[in-house]
C-alpha atoms as a PDB file:
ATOM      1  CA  UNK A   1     -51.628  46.398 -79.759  1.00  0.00           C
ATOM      2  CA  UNK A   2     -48.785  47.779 -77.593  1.00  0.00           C
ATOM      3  CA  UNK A   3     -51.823  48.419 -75.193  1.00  0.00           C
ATOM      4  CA  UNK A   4     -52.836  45.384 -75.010  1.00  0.00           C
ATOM      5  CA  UNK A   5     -49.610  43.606 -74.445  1.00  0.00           C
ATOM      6  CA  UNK A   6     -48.560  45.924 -71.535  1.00  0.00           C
ATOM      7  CA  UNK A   7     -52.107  45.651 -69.895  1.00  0.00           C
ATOM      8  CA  UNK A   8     -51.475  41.485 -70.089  1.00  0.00           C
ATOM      9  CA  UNK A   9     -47.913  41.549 -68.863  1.00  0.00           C
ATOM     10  CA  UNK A  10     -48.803  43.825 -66.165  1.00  0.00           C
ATOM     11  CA  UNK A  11     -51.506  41.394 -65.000  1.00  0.00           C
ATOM     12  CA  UNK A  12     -49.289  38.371 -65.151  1.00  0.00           C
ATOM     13  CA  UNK A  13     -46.699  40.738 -62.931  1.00  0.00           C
ATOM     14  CA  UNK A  14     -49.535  41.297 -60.735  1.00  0.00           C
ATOM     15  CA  UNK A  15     -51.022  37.646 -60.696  1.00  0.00           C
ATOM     16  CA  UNK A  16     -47.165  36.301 -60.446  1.00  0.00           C
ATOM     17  CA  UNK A  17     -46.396  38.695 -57.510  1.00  0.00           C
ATOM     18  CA  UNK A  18     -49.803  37.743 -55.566  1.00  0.00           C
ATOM     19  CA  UNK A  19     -49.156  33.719 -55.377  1.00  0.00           C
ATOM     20  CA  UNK A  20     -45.450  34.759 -54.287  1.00  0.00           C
ATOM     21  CA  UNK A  21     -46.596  36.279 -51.441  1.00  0.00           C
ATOM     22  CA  UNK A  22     -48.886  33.751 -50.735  1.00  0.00           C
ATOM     23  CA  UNK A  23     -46.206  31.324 -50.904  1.00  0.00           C
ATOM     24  CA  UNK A  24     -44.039  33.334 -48.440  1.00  0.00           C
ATOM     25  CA  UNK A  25     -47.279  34.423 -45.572  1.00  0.00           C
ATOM     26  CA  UNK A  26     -48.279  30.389 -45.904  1.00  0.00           C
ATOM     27  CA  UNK A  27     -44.437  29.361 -45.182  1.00  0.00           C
ATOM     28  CA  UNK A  28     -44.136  31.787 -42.608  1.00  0.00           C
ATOM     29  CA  UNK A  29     -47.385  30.787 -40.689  1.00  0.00           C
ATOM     30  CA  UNK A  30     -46.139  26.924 -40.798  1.00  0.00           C
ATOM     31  CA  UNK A  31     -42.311  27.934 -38.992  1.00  0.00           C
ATOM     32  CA  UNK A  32     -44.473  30.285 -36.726  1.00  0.00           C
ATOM     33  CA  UNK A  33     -46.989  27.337 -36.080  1.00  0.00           C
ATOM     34  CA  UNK A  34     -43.673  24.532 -35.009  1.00  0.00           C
ATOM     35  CA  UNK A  35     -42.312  27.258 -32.620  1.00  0.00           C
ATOM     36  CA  UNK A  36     -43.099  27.078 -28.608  1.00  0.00           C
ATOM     37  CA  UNK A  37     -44.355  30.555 -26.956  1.00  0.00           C
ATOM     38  CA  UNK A  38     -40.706  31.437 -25.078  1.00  0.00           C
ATOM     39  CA  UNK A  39     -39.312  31.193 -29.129  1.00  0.00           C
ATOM     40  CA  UNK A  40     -41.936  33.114 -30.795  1.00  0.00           C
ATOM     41  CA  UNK A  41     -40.486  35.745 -27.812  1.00  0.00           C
ATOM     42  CA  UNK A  42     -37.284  35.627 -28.976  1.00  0.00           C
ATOM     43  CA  UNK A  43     -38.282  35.650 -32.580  1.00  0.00           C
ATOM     44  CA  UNK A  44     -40.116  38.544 -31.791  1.00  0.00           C
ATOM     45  CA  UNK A  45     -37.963  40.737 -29.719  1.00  0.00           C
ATOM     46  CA  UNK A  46     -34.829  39.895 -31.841  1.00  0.00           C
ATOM     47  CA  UNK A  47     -35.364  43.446 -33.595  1.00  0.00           C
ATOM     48  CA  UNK A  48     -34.496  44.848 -30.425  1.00  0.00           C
ATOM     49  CA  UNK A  49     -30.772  45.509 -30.092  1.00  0.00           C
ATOM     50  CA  UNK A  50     -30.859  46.727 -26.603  1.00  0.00           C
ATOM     51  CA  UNK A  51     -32.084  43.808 -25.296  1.00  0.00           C
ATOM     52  CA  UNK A  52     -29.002  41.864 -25.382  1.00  0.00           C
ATOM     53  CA  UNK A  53     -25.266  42.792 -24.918  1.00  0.00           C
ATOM     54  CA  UNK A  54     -22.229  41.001 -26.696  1.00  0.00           C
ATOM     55  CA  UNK A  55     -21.536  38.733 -23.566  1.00  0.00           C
ATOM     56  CA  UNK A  56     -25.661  38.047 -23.035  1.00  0.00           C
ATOM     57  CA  UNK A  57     -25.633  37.025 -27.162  1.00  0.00           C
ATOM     58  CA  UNK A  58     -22.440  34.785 -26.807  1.00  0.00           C
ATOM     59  CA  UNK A  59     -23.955  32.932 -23.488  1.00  0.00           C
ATOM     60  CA  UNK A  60     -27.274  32.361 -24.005  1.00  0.00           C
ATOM     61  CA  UNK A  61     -27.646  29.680 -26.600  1.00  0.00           C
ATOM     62  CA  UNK A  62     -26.123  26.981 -24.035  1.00  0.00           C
ATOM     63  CA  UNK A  63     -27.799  24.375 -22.285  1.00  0.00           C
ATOM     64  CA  UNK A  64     -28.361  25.306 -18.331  1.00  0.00           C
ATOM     65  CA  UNK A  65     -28.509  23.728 -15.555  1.00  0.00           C
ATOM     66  CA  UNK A  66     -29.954  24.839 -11.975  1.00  0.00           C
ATOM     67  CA  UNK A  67     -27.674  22.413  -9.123  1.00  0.00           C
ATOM     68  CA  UNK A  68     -25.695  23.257  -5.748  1.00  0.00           C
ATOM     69  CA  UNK A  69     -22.224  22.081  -5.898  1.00  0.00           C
ATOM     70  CA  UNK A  70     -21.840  20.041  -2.899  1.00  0.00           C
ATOM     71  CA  UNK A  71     -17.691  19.414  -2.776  1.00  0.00           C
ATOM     72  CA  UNK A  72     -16.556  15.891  -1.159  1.00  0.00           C
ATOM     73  CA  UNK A  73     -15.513  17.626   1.925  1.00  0.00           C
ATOM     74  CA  UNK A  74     -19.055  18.529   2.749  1.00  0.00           C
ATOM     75  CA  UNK A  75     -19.866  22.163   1.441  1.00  0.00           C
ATOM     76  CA  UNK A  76     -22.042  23.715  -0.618  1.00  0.00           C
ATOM     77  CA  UNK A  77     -20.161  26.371  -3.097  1.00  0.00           C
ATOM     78  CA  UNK A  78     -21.711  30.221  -2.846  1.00  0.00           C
ATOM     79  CA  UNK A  79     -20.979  32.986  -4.358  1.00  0.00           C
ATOM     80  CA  UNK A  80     -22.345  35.626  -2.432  1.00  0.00           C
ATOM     81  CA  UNK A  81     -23.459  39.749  -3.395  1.00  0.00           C
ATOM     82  CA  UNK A  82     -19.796  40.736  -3.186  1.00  0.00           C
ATOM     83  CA  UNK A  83     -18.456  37.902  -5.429  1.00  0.00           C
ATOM     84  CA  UNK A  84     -16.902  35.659  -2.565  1.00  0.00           C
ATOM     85  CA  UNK A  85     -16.959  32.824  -3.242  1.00  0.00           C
ATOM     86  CA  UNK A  86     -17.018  30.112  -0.487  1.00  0.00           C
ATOM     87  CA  UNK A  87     -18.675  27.138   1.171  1.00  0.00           C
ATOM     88  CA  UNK A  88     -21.802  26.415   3.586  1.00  0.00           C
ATOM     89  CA  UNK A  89     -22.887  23.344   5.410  1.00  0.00           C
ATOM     90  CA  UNK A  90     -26.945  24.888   5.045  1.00  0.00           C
ATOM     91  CA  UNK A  91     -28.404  23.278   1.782  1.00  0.00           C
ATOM     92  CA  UNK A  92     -30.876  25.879   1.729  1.00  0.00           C
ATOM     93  CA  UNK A  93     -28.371  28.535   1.330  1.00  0.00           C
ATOM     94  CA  UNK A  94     -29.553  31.167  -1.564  1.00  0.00           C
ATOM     95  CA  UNK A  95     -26.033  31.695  -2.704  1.00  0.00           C
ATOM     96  CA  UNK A  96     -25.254  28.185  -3.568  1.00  0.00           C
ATOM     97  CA  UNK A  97     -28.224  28.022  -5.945  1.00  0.00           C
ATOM     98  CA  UNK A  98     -25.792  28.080  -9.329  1.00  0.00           C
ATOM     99  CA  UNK A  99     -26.453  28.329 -12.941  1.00  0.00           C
ATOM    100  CA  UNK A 100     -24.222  25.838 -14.719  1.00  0.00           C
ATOM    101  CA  UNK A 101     -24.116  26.898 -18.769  1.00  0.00           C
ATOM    102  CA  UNK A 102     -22.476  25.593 -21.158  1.00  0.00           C
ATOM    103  CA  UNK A 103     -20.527  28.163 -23.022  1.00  0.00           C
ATOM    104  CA  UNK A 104     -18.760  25.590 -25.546  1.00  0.00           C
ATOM    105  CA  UNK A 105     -18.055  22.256 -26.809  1.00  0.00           C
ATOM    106  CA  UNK A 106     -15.862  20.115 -24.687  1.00  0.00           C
ATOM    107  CA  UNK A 107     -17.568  20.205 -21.262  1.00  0.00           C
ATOM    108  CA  UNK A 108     -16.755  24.073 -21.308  1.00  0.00           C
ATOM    109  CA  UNK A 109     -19.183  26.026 -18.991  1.00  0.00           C
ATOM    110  CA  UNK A 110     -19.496  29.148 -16.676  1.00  0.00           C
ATOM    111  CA  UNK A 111     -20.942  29.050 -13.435  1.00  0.00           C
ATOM    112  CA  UNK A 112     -22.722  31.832 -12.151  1.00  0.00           C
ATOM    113  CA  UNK A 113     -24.786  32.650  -8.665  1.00  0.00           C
ATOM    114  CA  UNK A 114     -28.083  33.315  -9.393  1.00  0.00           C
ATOM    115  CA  UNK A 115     -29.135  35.323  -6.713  1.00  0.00           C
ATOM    116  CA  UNK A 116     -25.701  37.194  -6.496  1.00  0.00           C
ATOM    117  CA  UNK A 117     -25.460  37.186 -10.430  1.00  0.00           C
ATOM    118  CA  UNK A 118     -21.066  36.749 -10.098  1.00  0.00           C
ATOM    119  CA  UNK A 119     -19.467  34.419 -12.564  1.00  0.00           C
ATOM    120  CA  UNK A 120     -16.599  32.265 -10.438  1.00  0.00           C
ATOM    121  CA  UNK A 121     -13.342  33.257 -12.184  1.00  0.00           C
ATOM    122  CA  UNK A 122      -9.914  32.090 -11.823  1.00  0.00           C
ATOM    123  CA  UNK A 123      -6.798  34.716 -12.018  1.00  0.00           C
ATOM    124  CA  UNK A 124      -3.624  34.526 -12.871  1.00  0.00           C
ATOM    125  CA  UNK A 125      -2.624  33.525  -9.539  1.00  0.00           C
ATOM    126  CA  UNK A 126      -4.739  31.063  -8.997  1.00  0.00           C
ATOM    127  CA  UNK A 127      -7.535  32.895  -6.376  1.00  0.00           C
ATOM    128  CA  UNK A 128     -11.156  32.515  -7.197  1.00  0.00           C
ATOM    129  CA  UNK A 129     -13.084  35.436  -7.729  1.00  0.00           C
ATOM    130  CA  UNK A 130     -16.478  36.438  -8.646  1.00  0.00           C
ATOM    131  CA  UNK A 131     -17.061  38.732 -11.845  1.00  0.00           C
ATOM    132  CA  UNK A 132     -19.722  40.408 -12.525  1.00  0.00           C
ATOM    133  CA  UNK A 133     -19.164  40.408 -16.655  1.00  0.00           C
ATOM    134  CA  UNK A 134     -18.293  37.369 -18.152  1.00  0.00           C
ATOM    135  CA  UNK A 135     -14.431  37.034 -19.873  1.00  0.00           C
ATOM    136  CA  UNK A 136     -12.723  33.763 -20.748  1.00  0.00           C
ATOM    137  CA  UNK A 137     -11.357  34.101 -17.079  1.00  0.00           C
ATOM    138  CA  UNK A 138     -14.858  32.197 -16.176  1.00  0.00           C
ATOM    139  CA  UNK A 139     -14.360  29.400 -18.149  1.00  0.00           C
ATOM    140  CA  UNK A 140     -14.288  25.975 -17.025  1.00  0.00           C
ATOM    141  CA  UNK A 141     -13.874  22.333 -18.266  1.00  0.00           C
ATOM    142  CA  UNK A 142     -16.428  19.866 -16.262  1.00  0.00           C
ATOM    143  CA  UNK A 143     -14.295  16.754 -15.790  1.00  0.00           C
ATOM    144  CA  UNK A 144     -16.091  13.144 -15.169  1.00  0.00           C
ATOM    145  CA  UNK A 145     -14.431  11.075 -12.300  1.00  0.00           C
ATOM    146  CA  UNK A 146     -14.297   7.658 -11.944  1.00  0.00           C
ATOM    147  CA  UNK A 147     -15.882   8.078  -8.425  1.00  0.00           C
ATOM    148  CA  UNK A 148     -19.021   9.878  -9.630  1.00  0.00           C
ATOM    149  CA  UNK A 149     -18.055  13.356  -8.460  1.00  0.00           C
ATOM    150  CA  UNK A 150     -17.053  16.111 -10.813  1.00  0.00           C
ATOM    151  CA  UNK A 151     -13.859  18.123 -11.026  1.00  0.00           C
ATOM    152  CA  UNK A 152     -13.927  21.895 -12.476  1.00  0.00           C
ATOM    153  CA  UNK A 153     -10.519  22.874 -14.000  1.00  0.00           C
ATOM    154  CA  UNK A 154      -9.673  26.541 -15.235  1.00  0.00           C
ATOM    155  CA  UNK A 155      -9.458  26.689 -18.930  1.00  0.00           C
ATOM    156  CA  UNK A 156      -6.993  29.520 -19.118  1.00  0.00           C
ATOM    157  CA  UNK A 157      -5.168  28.962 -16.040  1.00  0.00           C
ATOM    158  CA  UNK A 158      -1.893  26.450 -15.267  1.00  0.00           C
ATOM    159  CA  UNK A 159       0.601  26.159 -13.174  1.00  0.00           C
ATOM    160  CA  UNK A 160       3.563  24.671 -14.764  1.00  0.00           C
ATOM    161  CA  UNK A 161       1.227  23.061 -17.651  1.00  0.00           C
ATOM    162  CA  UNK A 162      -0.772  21.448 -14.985  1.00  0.00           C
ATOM    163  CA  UNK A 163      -4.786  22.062 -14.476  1.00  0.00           C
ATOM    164  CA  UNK A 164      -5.841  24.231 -11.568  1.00  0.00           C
ATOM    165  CA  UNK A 165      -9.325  23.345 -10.463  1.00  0.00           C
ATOM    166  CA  UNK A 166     -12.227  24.622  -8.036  1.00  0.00           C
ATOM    167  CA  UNK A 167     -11.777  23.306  -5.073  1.00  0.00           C
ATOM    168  CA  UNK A 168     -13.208  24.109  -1.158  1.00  0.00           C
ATOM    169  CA  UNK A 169     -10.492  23.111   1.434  1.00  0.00           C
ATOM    170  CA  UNK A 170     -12.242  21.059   4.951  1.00  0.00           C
ATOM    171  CA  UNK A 171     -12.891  24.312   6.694  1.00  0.00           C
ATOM    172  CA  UNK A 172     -15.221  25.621   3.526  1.00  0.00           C
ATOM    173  CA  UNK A 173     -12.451  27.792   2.007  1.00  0.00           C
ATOM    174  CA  UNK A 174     -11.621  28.315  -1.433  1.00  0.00           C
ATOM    175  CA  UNK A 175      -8.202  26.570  -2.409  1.00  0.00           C
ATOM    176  CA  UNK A 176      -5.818  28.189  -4.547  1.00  0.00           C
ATOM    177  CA  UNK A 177      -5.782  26.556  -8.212  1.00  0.00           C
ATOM    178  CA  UNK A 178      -1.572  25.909  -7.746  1.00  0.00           C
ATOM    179  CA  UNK A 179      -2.794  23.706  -4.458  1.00  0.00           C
ATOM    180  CA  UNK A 180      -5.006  21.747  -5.940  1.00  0.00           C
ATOM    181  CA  UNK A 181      -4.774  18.314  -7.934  1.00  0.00           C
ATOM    182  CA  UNK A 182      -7.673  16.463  -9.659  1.00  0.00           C
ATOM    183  CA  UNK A 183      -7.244  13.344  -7.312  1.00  0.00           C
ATOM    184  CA  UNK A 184      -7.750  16.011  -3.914  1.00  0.00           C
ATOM    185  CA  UNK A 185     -11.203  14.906  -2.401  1.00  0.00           C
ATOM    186  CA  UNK A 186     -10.975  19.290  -1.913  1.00  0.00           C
ATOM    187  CA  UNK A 187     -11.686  19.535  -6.108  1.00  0.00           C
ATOM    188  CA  UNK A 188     -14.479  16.680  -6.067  1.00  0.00           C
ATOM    189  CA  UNK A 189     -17.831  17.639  -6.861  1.00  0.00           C
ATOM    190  CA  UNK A 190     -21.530  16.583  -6.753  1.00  0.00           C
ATOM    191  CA  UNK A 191     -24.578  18.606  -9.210  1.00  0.00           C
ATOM    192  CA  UNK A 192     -27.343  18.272  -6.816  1.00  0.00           C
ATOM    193  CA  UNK A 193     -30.334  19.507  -8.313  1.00  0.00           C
ATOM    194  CA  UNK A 194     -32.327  21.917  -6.331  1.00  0.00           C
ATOM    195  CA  UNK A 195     -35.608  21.410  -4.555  1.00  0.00           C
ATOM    196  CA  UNK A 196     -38.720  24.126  -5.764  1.00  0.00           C
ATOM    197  CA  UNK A 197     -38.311  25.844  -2.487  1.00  0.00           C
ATOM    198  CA  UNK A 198     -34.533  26.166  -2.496  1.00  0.00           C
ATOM    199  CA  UNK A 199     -35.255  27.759  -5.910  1.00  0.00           C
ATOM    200  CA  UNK A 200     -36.665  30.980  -4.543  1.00  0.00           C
ATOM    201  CA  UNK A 201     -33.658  33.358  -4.365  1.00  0.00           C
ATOM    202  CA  UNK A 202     -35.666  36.962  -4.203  1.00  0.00           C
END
């Protein structure tokens, strides 16, 4: 009798644990089925620890956005392969091909060369720099004008409590943040996106 029973609940273990894992393989196969080939990447290389680093992990779930910055007084923004960060009147210029991501809510973002792979960064005095490693240092809010152009403030840096912004003087310089205002034409900003052949950086 004891034989029996054992023999039966073992079977209904069995037959109980077999439709479970059904259950889970046929779920698994429908999420696998909804995602695009770039996620089932991710999905499948998210074992591998190595592949990212704390800043990579903290960056990369942000929307992006390939444009030149083309400032009011008639410069494209670079950032070139030692971090400097200036302006150019050639619109196919490799170093003012910029990633734009968005890092937070709020209109935060970090902009970063793509060729020269340097974050813009402001310091404590106001200079902009490029970094090669992302800190809070490279975070900026994207402010909407009334005129259509864009303004780029630092998030950690003021003068005085007032914003210091991105800005490229008439001769293509960077500005220092304590010279600039939001109103200067110097801090005004256009995303142009980038033609297919401006795209090619190598």
């Amino acid at each position: 009798m004891h034989k029996w029973m054992l023999t039966w609940n073992l079977q209904n273990l069995f037959s109980g644990l077999y439709l479970h894992v059904i259950f889970l393989f046929g779920s698994v196969c429908v999420v696998y089925s909804d995602c695009t080939p770039e996620q089932l990447s991710a999905i499948m290389n998210c074992s591998k620890h190595e592949r990212h680093n704390r800043n990579y992990d903290y960056m990369e779930g942000g929307d992006v956005r390939i444009r030149q910055l083309f400032s009011r007084t008639q410069w494209f923004l670079t950032i070139d392969d030692y971090g400097n960060i200036t302006g150019t009147q050639d619109p196919t210029n490799c170093y003012s091909i910029l990633e734009i991501r968005t890092v937070s809510e709020g209109g935060i973002l970090a902009i970063k060369g793509v060729k020269s792979q340097y974050y813009i960064s402001m310091n404590k005095a106001g200079q902009l720099q490029g970094k090669r490693i992302y800190n809070e240092n490279c975070n900026f809010k994207e402010v909407f004008l009334e005129n259509y152009f864009n303004a780029y403030s630092s998030v950690k840096r003021t003068k005085n409590g007032k914003e210091m912004f991105i800005a490229l003087s008439q001769k293509g310089r960077p500005m220092r943040g304590k010279k600039t205002r939001r109103e200067h034409i110097a801090s005004h900003f256009i995303p142009m996106k980038c033609r297919e052949e401006e795209r090619r950086v190598d």
